[in-house]
Structure formats: C-alpha cells, structure tokens
C-alpha atoms as a PDB file:
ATOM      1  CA  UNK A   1     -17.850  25.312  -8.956  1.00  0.00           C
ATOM      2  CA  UNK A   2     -20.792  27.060  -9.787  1.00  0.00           C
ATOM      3  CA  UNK A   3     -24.844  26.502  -8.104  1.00  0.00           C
ATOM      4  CA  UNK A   4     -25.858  23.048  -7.691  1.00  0.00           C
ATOM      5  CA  UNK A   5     -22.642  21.498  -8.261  1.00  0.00           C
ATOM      6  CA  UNK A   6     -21.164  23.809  -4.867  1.00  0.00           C
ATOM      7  CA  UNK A   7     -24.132  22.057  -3.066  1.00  0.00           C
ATOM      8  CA  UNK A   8     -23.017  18.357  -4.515  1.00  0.00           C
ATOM      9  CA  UNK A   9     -19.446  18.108  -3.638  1.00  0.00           C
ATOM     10  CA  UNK A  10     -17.774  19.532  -0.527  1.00  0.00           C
ATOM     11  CA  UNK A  11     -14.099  19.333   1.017  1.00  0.00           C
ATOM     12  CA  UNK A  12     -13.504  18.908   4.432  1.00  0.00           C
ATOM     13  CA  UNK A  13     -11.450  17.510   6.767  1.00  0.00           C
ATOM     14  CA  UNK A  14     -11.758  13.639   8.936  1.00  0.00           C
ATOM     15  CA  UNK A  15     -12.127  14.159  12.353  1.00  0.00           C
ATOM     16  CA  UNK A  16     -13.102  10.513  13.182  1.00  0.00           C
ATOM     17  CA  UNK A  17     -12.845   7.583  11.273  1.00  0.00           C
ATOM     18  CA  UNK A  18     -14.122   3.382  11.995  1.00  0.00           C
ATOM     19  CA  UNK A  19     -12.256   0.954  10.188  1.00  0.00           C
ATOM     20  CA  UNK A  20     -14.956  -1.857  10.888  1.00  0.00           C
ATOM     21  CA  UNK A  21     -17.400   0.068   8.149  1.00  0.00           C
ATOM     22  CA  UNK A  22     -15.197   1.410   6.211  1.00  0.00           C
ATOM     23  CA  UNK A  23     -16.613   5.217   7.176  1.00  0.00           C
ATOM     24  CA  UNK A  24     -15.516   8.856   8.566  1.00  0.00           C
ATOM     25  CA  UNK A  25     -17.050  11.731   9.808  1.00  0.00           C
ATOM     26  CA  UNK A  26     -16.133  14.920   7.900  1.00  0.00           C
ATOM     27  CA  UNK A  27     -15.934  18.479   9.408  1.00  0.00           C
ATOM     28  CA  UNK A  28     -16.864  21.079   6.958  1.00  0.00           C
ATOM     29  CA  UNK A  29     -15.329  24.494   6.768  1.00  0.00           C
ATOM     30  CA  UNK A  30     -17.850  26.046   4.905  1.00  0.00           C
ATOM     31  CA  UNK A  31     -20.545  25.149   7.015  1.00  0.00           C
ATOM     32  CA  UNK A  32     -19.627  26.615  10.244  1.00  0.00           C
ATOM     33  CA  UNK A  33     -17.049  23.810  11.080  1.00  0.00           C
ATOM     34  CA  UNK A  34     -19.932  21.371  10.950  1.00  0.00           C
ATOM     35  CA  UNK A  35     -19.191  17.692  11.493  1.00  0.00           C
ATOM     36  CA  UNK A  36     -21.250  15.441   9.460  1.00  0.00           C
ATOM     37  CA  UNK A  37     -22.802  12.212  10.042  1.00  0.00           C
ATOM     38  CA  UNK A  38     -20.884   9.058   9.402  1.00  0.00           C
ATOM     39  CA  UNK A  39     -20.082   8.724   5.437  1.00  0.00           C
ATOM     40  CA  UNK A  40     -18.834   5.581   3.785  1.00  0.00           C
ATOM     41  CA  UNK A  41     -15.299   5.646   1.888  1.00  0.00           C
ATOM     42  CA  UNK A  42     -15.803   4.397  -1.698  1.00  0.00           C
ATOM     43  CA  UNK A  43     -13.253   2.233  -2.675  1.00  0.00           C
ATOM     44  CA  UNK A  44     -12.243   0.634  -6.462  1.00  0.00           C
ATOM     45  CA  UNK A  45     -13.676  -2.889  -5.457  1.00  0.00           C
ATOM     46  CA  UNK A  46     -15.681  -4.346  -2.130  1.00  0.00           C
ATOM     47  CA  UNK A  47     -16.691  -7.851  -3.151  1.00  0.00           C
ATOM     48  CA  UNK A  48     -14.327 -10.816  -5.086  1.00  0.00           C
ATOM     49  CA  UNK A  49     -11.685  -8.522  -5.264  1.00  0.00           C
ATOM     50  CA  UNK A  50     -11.191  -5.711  -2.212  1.00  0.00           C
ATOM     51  CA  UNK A  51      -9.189  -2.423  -1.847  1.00  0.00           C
ATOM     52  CA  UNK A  52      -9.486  -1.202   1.597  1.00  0.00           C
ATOM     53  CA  UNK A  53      -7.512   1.838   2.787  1.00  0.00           C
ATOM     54  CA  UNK A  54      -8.443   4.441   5.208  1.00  0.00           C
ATOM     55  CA  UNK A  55      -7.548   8.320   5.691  1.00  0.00           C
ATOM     56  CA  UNK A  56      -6.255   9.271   9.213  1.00  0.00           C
ATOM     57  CA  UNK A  57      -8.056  12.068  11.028  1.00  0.00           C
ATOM     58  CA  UNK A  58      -7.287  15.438   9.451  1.00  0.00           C
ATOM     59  CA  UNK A  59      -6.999  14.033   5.661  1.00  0.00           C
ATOM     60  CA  UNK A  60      -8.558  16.336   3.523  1.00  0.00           C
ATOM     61  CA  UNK A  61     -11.332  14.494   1.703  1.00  0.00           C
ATOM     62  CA  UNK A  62     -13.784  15.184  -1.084  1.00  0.00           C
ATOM     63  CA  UNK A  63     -17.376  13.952  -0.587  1.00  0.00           C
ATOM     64  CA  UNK A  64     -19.619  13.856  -2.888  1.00  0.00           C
ATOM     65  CA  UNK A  65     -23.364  15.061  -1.217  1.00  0.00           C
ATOM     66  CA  UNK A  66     -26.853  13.370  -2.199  1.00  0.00           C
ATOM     67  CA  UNK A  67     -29.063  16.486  -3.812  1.00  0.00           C
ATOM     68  CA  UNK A  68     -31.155  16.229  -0.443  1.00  0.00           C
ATOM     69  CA  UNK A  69     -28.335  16.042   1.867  1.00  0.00           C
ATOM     70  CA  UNK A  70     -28.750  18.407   4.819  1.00  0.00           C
ATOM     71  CA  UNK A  71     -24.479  17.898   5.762  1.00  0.00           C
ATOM     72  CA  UNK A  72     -26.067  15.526   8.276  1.00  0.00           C
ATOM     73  CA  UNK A  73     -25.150  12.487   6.080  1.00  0.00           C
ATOM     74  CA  UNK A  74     -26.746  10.724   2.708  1.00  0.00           C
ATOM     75  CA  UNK A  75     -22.825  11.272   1.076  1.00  0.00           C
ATOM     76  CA  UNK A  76     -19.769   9.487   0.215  1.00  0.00           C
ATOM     77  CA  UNK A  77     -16.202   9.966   0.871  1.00  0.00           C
ATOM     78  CA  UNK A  78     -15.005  10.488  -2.511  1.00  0.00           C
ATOM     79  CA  UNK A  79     -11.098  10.423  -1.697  1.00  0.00           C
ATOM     80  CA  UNK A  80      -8.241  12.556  -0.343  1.00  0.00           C
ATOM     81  CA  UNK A  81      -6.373  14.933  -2.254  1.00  0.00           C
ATOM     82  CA  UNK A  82      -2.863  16.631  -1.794  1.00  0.00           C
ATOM     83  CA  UNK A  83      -2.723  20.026  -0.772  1.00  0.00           C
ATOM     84  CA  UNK A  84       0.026  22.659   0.624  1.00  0.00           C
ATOM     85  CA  UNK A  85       0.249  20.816   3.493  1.00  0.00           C
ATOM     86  CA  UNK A  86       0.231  17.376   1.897  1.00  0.00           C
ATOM     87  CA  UNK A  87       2.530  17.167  -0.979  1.00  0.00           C
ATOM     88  CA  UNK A  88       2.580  14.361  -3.767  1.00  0.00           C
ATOM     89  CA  UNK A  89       5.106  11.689  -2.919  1.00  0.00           C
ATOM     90  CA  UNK A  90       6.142  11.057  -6.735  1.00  0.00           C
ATOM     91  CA  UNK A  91       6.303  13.597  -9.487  1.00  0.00           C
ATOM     92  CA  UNK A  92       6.167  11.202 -12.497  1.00  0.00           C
ATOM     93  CA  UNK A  93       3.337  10.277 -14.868  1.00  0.00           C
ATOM     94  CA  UNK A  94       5.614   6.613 -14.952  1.00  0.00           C
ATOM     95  CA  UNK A  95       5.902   6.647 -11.407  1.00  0.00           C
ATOM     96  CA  UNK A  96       3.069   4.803  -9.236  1.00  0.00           C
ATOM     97  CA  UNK A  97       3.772   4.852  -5.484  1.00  0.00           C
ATOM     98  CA  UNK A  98       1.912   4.351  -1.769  1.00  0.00           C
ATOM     99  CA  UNK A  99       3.545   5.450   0.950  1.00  0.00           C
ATOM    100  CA  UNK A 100       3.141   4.277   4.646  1.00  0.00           C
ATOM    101  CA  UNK A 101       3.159   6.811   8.070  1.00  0.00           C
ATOM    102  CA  UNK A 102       5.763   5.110   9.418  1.00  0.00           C
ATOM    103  CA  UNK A 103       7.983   5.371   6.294  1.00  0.00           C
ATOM    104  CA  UNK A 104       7.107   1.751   4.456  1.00  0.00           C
ATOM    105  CA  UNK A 105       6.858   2.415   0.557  1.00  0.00           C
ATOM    106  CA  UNK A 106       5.718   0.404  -2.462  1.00  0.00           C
ATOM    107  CA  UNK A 107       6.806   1.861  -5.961  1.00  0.00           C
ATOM    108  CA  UNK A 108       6.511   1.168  -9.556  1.00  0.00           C
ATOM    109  CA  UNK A 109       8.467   3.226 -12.126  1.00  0.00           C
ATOM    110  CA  UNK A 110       6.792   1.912 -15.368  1.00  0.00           C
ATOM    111  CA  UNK A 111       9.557   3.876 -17.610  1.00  0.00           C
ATOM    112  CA  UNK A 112      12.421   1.870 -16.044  1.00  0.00           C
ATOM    113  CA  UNK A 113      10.715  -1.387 -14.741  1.00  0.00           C
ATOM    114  CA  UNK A 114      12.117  -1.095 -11.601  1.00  0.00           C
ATOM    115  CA  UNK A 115       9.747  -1.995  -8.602  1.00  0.00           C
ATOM    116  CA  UNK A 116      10.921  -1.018  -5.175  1.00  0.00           C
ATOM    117  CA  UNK A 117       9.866  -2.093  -1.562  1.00  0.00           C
ATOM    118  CA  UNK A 118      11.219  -0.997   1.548  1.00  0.00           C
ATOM    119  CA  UNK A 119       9.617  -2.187   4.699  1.00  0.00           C
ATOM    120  CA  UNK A 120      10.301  -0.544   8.442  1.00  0.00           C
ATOM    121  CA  UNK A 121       9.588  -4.265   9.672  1.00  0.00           C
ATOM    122  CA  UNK A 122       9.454  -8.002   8.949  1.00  0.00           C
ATOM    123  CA  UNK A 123       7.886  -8.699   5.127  1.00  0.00           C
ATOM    124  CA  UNK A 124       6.045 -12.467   5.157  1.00  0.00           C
ATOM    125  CA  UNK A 125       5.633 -14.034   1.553  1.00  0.00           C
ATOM    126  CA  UNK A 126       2.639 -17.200   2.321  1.00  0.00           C
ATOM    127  CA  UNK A 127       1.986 -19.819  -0.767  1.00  0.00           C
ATOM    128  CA  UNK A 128      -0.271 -22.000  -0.539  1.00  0.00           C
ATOM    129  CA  UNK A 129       1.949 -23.633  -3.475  1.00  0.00           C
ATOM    130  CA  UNK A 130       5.615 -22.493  -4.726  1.00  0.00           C
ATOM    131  CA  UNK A 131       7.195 -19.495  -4.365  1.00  0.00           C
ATOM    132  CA  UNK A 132       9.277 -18.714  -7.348  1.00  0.00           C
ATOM    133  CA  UNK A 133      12.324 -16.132  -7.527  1.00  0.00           C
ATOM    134  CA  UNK A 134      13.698 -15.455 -11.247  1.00  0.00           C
ATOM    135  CA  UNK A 135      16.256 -13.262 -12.951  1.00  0.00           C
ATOM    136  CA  UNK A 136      17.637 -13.491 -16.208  1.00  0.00           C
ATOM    137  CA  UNK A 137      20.502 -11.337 -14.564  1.00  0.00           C
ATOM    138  CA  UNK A 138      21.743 -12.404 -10.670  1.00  0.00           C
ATOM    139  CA  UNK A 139      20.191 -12.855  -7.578  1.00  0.00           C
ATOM    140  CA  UNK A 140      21.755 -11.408  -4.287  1.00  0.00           C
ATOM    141  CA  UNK A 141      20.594 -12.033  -0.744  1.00  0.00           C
ATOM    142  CA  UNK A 142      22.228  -9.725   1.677  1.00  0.00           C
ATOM    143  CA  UNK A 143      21.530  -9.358   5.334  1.00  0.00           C
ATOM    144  CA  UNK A 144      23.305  -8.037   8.391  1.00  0.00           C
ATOM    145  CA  UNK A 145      22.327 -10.514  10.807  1.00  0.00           C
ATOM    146  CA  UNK A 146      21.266 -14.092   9.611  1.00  0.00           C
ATOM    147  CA  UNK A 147      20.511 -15.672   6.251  1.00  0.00           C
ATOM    148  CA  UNK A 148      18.623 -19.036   6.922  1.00  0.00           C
ATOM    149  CA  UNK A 149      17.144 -21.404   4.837  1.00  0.00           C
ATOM    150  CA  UNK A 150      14.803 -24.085   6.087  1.00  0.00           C
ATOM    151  CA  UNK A 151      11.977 -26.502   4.833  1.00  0.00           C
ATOM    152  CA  UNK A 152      10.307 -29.619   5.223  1.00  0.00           C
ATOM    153  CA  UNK A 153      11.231 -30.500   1.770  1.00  0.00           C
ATOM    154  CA  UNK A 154      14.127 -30.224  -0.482  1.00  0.00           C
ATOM    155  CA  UNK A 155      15.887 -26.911  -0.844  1.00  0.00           C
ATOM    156  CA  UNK A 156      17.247 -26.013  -4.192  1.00  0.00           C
ATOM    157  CA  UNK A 157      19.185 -23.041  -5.756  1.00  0.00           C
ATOM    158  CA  UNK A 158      20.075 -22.832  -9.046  1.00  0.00           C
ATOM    159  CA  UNK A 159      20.836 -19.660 -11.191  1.00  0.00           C
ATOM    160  CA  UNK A 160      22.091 -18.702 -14.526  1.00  0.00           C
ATOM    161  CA  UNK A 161      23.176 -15.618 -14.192  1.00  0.00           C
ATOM    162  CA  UNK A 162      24.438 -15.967 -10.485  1.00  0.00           C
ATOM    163  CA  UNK A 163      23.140 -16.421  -7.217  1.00  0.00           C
ATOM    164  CA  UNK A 164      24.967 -14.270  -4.042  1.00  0.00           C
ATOM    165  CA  UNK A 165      24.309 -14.966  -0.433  1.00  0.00           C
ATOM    166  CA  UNK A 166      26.277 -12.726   1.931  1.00  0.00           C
ATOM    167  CA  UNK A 167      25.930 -12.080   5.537  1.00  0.00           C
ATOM    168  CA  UNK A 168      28.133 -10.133   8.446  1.00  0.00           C
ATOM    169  CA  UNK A 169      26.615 -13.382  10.549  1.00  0.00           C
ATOM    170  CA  UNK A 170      25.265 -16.506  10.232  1.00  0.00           C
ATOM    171  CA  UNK A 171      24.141 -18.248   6.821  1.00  0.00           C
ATOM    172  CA  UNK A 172      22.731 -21.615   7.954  1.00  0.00           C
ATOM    173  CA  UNK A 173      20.839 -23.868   5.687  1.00  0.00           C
ATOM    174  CA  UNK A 174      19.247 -26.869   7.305  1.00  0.00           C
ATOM    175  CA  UNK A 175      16.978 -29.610   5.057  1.00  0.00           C
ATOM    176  CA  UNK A 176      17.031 -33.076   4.512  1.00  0.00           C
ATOM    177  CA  UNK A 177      18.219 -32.754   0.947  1.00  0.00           C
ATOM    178  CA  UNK A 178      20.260 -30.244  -0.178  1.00  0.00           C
ATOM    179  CA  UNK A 179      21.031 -29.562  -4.371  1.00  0.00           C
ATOM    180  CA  UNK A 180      23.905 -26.667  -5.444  1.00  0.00           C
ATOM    181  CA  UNK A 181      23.637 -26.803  -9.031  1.00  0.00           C
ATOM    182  CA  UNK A 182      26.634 -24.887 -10.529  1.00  0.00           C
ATOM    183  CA  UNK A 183      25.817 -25.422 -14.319  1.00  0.00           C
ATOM    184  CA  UNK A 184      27.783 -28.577 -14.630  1.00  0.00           C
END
C-alpha cells in the first residue's frame, strides 16, 4: 500500500475483546505496539437479520482507520485474515466452512451437495411448527446410547426409500398414537 491508503487500513492483532458491543481493542505493530481504543466489528447484517461472531484475543484483524484517526479510535474492525500461523480450514472455491475452537464444524461442499455437521455436544432443533426430515434415498438414525422418540401428539414415520433406526442400547418410543407405515 502506498501514502494515504498505509494511513487508512492497518493490521494488528486483538488483545481484548466485549461481546456486549460487538467491539475489540487492536494492538498495532507498526505503531510501537500501540493498543487502540475500542473499535466496533462490522458484521454482514445488525438489524432484521443478524450475523454476530467475534475474534478471540490474538486474531489478526484488518481495520479500516477514519482519515483523522490518531490509532486512538474513530475505526472499524474490518475482519480477520489467515496467515502462517492461521491456515485456511478448506481449500476449495465449492467448499464453504466455519469451524469452532473446540472442534464443532459446519460445511457446505456446493460441487457435491453434501452438507456436513459435527457437533462436540448436544445439537437442539426448536419449531415453533413441524419439523420435517426428507430423503428421496434412506434415512438412518444411529446412536450408541439411546434412540427415543417422544411427543404430546402422534408420532409418525414413513419413508420411501427406507428408514433405519439402530442403537447398541435402548430405542424406546413412547406416544399415545403410534403409525409404522410400510408402503402397504
């Protein structure tokens, strides 16, 4: 970068960050290890429809400086990017993929239409209305533990292309009405 532009966008790295505002203070390098004031993170959307993430402390992060900023603040945390330390967790142009500290992933390969989620803990689907499962192929519930089905109201299965429930334990399905539909 040449001038001006230098001036207007700096890297440095989070040394404190406050989820309630949705800000970080950024230590810059080039500046004598300077830590500036508080900076908000801009996000994609922040009213109807919100994106909230935050960087942990020692992200590298662009800001992007007001012309009058004196590194004491008037900027905005721009975003992270990777580095040597940081690699990139995908390598695709098809590939779209967020990765979680404690090994939790989300990924989207838009070549082979294959979505993948693997969660280090408990996953919670809430409707406020139905939940629908579909596959023009098979479904397959597998667990080590338990499989259990309950509800206030009728419980249903009924697939096409097969439906598989296994379990090393328990499978226990408890309703006041219960339909197996076998094509028949």
């Amino acid at each position: 970068m040449q001038g001006d532009a230098r001036q207007l966008v700096k890297e440095g790295t989070v040394t404190a960050c406050y989820p309630e505002r949705h800000t970080a203070r950024v230590r810059f390098p080039d500046k004598d290890d300077l830590v500036g004031a508080e900076m908000p993170i801009l996000t994609s959307c922040a009213a109807g429809n919100k994106s909230y993430t935050m960087p942990d402390v020692g992200d590298m992060v662009v800001c992007l400086m007001a012309s009058n900023a004196d590194m004491t603040g008037n900027g905005w945390i721009i975003g992270s990017r990777f580095n040597d330390k940081s690699k990139p967790n995908a390598n695709s142009q098809d590939v779209t993929r967020i990765d979680f500290a404690d090994g939790t992933f989300v990924e989207y390969n838009r070549e082979s239409h294959e979505l993948k989620l693997s969660c280090k803990g408990k996953i919670t689907i809430d409707a406020e209305d139905e939940i629908l499962i579909k596959s023009s192929d098979k479904i397959t519930l597998e667990a080590t533990d338990e499989i259990k089905f309950a509800g206030k109201a009728d419980i249903k299965f009924d697939a096409s292309g097969g439906l598989n429930l296994r379990s090393t334990g328990n499978a226990v399905i408890n309703a006041e009405t219960i339909h197996l539909n076998s094509g028949g």
